[in-house]
N, C-alpha and C. Protein backbone atom coordinates (compact mmCIF):
# COMPACT_ATOMS: atom_id res chain seq x y z
N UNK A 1 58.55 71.30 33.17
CA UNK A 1 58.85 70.18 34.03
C UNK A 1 59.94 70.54 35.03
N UNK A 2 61.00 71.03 34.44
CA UNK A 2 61.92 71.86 35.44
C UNK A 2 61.87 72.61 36.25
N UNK A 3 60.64 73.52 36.20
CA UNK A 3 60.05 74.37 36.82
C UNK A 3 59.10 73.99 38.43
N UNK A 4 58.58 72.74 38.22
CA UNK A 4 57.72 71.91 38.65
C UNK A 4 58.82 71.37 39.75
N UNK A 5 59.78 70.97 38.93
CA UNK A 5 60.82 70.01 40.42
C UNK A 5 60.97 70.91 41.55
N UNK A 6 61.67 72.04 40.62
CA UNK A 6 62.41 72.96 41.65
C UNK A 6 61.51 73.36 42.38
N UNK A 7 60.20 73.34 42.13
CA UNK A 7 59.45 73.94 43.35
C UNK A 7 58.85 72.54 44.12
N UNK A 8 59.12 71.79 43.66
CA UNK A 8 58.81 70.20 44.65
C UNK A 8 59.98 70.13 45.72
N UNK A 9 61.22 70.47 44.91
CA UNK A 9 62.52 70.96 45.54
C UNK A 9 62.64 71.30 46.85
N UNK A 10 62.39 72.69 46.61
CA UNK A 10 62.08 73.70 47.38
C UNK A 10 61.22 73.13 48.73
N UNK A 11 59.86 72.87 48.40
CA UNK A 11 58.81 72.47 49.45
C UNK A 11 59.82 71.43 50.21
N UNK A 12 59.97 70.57 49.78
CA UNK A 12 61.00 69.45 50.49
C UNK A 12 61.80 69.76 51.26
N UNK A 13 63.02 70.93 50.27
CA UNK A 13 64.12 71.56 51.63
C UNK A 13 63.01 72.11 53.30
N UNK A 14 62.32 73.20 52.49
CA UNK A 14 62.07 74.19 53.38
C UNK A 14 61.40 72.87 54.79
N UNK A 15 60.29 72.00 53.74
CA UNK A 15 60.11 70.90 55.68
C UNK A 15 61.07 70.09 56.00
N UNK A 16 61.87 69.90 55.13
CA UNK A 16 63.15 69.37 56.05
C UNK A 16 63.80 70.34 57.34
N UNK A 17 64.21 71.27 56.49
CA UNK A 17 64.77 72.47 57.70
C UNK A 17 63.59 72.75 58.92
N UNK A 18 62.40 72.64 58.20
CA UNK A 18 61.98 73.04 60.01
C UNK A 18 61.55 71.90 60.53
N UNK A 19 61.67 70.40 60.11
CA UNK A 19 61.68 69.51 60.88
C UNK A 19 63.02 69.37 61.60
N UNK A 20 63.85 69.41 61.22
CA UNK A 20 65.17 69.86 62.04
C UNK A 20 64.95 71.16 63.17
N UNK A 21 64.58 72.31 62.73
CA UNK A 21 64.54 73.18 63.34
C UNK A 21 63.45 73.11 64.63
N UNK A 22 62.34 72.72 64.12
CA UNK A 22 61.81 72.52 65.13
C UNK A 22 61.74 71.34 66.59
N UNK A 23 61.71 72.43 68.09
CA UNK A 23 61.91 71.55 69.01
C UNK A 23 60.83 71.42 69.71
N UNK A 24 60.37 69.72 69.93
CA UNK A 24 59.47 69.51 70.51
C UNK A 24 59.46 69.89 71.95
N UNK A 25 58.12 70.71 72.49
CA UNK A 25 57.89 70.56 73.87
C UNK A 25 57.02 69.77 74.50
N UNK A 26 57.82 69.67 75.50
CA UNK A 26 56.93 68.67 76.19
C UNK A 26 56.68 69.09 77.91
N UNK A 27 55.50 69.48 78.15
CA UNK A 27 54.56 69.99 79.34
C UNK A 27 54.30 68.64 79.94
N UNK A 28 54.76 69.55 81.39
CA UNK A 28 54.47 68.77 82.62
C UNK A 28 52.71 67.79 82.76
N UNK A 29 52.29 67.02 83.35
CA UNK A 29 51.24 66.87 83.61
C UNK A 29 50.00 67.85 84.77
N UNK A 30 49.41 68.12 84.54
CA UNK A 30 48.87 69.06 85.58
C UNK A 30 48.00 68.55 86.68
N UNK A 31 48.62 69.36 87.84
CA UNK A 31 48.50 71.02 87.66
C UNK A 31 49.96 70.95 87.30
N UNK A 32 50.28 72.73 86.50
CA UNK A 32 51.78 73.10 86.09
C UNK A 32 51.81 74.22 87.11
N UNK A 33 52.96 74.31 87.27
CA UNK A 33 53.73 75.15 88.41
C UNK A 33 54.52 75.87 87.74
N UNK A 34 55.07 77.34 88.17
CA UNK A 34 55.88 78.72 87.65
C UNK A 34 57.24 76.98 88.16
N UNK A 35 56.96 76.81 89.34
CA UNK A 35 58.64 76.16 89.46
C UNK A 35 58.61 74.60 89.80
N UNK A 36 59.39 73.48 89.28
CA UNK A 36 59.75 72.25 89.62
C UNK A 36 59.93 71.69 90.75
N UNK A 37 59.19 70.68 90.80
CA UNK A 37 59.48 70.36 92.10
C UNK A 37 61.20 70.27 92.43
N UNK A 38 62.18 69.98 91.89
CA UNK A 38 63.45 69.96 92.45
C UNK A 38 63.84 71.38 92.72
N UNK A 39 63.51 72.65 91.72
CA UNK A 39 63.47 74.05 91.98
C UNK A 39 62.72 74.52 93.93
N UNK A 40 61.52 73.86 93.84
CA UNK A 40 60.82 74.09 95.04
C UNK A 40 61.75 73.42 96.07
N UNK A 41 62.29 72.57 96.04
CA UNK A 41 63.17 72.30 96.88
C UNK A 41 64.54 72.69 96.92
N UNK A 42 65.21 72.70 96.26
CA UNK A 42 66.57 73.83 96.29
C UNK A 42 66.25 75.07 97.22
N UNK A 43 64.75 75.64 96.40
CA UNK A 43 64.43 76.95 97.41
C UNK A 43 64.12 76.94 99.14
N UNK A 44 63.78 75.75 99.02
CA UNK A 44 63.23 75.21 100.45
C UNK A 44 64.78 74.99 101.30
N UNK A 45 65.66 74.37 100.77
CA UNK A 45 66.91 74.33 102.02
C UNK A 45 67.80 75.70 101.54
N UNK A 46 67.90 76.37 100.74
CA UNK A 46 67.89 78.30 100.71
C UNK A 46 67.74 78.48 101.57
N UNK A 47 68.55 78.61 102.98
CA UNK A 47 68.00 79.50 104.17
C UNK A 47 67.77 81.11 103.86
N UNK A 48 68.49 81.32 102.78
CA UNK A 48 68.50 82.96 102.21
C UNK A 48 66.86 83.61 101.54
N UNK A 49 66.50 82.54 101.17
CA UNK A 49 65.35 82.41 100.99
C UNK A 49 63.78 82.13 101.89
N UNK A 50 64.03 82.21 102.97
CA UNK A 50 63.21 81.66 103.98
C UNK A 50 62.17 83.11 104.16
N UNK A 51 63.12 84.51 104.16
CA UNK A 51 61.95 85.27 103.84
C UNK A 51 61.24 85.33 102.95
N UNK A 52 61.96 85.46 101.81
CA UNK A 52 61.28 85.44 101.02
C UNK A 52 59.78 84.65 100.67
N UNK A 53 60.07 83.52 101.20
CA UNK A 53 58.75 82.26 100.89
C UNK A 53 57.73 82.93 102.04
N UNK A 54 58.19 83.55 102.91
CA UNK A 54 57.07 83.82 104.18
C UNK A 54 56.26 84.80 103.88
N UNK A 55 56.87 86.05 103.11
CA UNK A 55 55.97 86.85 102.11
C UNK A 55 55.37 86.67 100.93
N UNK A 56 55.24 85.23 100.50
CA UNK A 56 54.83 84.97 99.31
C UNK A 56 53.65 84.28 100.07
N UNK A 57 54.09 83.30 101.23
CA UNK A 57 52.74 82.63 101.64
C UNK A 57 52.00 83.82 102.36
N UNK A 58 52.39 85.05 103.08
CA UNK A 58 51.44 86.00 103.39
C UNK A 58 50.52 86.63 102.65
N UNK A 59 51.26 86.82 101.07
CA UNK A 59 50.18 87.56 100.51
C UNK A 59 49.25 86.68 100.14
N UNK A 60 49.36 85.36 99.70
CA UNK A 60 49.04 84.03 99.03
C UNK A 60 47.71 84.41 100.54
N UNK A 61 47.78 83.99 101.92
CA UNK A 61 47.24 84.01 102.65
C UNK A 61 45.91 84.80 102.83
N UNK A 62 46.46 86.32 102.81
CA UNK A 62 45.86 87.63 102.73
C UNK A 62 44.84 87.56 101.82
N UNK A 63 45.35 87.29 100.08
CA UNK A 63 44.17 86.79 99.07
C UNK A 63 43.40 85.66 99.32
N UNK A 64 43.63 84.91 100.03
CA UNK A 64 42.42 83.47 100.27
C UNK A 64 41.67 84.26 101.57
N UNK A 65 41.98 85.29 102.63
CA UNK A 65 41.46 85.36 103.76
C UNK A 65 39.95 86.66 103.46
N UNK A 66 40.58 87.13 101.71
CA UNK A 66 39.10 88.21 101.38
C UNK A 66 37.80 87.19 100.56
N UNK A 67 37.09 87.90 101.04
CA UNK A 67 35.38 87.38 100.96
C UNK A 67 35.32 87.05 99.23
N UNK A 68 35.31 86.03 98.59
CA UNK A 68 34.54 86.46 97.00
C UNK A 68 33.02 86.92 97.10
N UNK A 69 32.87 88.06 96.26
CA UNK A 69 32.28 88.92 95.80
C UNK A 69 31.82 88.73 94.86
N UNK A 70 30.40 87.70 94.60
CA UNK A 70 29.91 87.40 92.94
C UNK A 70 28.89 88.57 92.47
N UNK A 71 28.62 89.28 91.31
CA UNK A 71 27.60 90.43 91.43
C UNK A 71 25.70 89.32 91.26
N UNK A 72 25.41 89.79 92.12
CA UNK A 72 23.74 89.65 92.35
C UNK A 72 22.90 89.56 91.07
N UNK A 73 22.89 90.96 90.55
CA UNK A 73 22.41 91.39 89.42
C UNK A 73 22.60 90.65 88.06
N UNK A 74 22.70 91.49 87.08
CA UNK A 74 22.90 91.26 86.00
C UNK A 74 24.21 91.16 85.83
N UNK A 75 24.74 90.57 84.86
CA UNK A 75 26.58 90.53 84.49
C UNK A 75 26.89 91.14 83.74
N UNK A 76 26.72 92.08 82.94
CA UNK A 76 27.48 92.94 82.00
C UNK A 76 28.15 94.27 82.93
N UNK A 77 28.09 94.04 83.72
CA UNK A 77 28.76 95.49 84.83
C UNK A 77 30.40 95.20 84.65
N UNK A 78 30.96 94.43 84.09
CA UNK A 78 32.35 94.14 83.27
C UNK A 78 32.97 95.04 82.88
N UNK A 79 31.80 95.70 81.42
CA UNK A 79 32.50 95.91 80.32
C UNK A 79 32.46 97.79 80.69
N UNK A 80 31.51 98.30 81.46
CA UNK A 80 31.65 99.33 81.86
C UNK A 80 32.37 99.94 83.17
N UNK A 81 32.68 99.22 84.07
CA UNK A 81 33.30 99.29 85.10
C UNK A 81 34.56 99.83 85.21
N UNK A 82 34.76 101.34 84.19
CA UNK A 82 35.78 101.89 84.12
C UNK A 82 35.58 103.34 84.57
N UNK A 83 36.35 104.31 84.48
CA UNK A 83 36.25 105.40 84.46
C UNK A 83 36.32 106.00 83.13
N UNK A 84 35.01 106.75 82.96
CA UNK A 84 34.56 107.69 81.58
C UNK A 84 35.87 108.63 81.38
N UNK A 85 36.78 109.00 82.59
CA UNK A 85 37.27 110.39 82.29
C UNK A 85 39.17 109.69 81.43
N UNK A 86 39.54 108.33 82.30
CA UNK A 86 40.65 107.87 81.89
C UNK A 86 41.11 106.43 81.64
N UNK A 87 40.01 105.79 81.87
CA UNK A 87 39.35 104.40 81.43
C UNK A 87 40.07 103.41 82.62
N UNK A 88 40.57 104.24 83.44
CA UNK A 88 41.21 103.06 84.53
C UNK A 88 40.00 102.18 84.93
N UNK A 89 40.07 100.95 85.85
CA UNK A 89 39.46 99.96 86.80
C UNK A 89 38.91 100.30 87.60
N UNK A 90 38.08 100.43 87.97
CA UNK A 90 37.58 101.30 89.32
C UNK A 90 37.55 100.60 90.65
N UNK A 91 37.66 101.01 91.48
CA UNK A 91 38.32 100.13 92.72
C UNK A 91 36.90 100.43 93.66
N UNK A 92 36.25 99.37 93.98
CA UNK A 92 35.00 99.57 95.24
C UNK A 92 34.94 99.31 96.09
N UNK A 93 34.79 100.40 97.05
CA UNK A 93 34.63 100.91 98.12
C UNK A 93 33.70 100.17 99.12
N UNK A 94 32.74 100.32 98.35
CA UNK A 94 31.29 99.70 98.80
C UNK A 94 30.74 99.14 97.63
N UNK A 95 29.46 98.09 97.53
CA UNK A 95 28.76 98.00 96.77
C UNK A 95 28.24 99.11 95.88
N UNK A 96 27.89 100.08 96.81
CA UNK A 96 27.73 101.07 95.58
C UNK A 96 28.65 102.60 95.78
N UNK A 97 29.37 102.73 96.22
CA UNK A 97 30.74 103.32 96.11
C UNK A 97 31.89 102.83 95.54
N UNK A 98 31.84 103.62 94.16
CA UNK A 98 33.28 103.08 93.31
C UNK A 98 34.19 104.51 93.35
N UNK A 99 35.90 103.87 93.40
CA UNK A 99 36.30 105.36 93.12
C UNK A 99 37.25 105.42 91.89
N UNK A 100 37.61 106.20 91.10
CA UNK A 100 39.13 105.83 90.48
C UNK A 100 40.12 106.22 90.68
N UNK A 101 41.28 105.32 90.62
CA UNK A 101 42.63 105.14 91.55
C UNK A 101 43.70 106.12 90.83
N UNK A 102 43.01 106.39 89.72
CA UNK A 102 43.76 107.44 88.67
C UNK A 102 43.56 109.18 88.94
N UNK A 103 41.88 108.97 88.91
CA UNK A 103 41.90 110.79 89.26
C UNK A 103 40.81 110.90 90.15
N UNK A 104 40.58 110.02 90.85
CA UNK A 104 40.03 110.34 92.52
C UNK A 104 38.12 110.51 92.35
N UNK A 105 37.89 110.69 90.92
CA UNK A 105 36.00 111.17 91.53
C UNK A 105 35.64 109.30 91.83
N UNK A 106 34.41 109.62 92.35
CA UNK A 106 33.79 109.11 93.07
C UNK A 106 32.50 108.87 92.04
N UNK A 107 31.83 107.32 91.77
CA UNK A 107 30.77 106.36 91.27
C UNK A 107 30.12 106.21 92.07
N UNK A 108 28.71 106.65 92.08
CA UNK A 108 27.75 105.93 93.18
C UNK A 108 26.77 104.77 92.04
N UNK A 109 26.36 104.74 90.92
CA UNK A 109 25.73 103.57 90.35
C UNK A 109 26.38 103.04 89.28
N UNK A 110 25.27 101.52 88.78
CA UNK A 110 25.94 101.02 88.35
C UNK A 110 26.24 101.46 86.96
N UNK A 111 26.20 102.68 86.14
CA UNK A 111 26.48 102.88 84.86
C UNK A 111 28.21 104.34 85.41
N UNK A 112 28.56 103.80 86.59
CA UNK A 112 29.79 104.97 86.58
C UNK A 112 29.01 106.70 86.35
N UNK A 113 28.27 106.80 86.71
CA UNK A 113 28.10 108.52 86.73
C UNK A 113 28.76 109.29 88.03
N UNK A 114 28.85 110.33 88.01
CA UNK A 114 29.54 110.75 88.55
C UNK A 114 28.96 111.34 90.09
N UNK A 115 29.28 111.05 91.28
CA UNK A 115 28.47 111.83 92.90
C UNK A 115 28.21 113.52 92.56
C-alpha cells in the first residue's frame, strides 16, 4: 500500500511541475509573419534600414518576375534529380540540359546519364 502512494505521489509531483513548467503559446492568426506588425514598422521609420528593405523587395521581386516551371510528364523526376557522382541538385539549363553545380558534368535526360 505504501508502495502504491508513493508512486501516486510521484505521478502527482512530476504533473504538477510541468504544469508549472510548462508555457503556453499562443500563435498569431494567419497569415504568420518572420516579423510583427509593430517590428515592420519600427523597421519602416529605420532610415538605416531603407536599404536594406530595397534588397529584400528586389530579390522578393526577381523571384515573382521567373516563369513557374510545372514538369509535363510524369512526376517522379524528384527523387532522381541529383547527381550519381555527389548527390548535389542539379541546376537546369534547359529542359533537357541539366548540369551539377558541384562537379560541372553535364545531364542531357531524364534519368541523369551522363553527355
Amino acid at each position: 500500500m505504501k508502495a502504491c502512494f508513493s508512486c501516486f505521489f510521484l505521478i502527482f509531483l512530476i504533473s504538477v511541475l510541468f504544469s508549472y513548467a510548462h508555457e503556453n503559446f499562443v500563435f498569431s492568426r494567419h497569415p504568420r509573419f518572420l516579423y510583427t506588425s509593430v517590428e515592420i514598422e519600427n523597421i519602416k521609420k529605420d532610415s538605416s534600414k531603407s536599404i536594406e528593405i530595397q534588397n529584400i523587395i528586389k530579390q522578393a521581386d526577381s523571384i515573382l518576375d521567373e516563369p513557374l516551371r510545372v514538369p509535363e510528364k510524369e512526376g517522379d523526376w524528384i527523387f532522381y534529380y541529383a547527381c550519381p557522382k555527389d548527390d548535389a541538385t542539379l541546376k537546369a539549363e534547359t529542359e533537357s540540359r541539366h548540369i551539377c553545380p558541384a562537379c560541372g558534368p553535364v545531364y542531357t535526360d531524364a534519368r541523369a546519364s551522363t553527355a
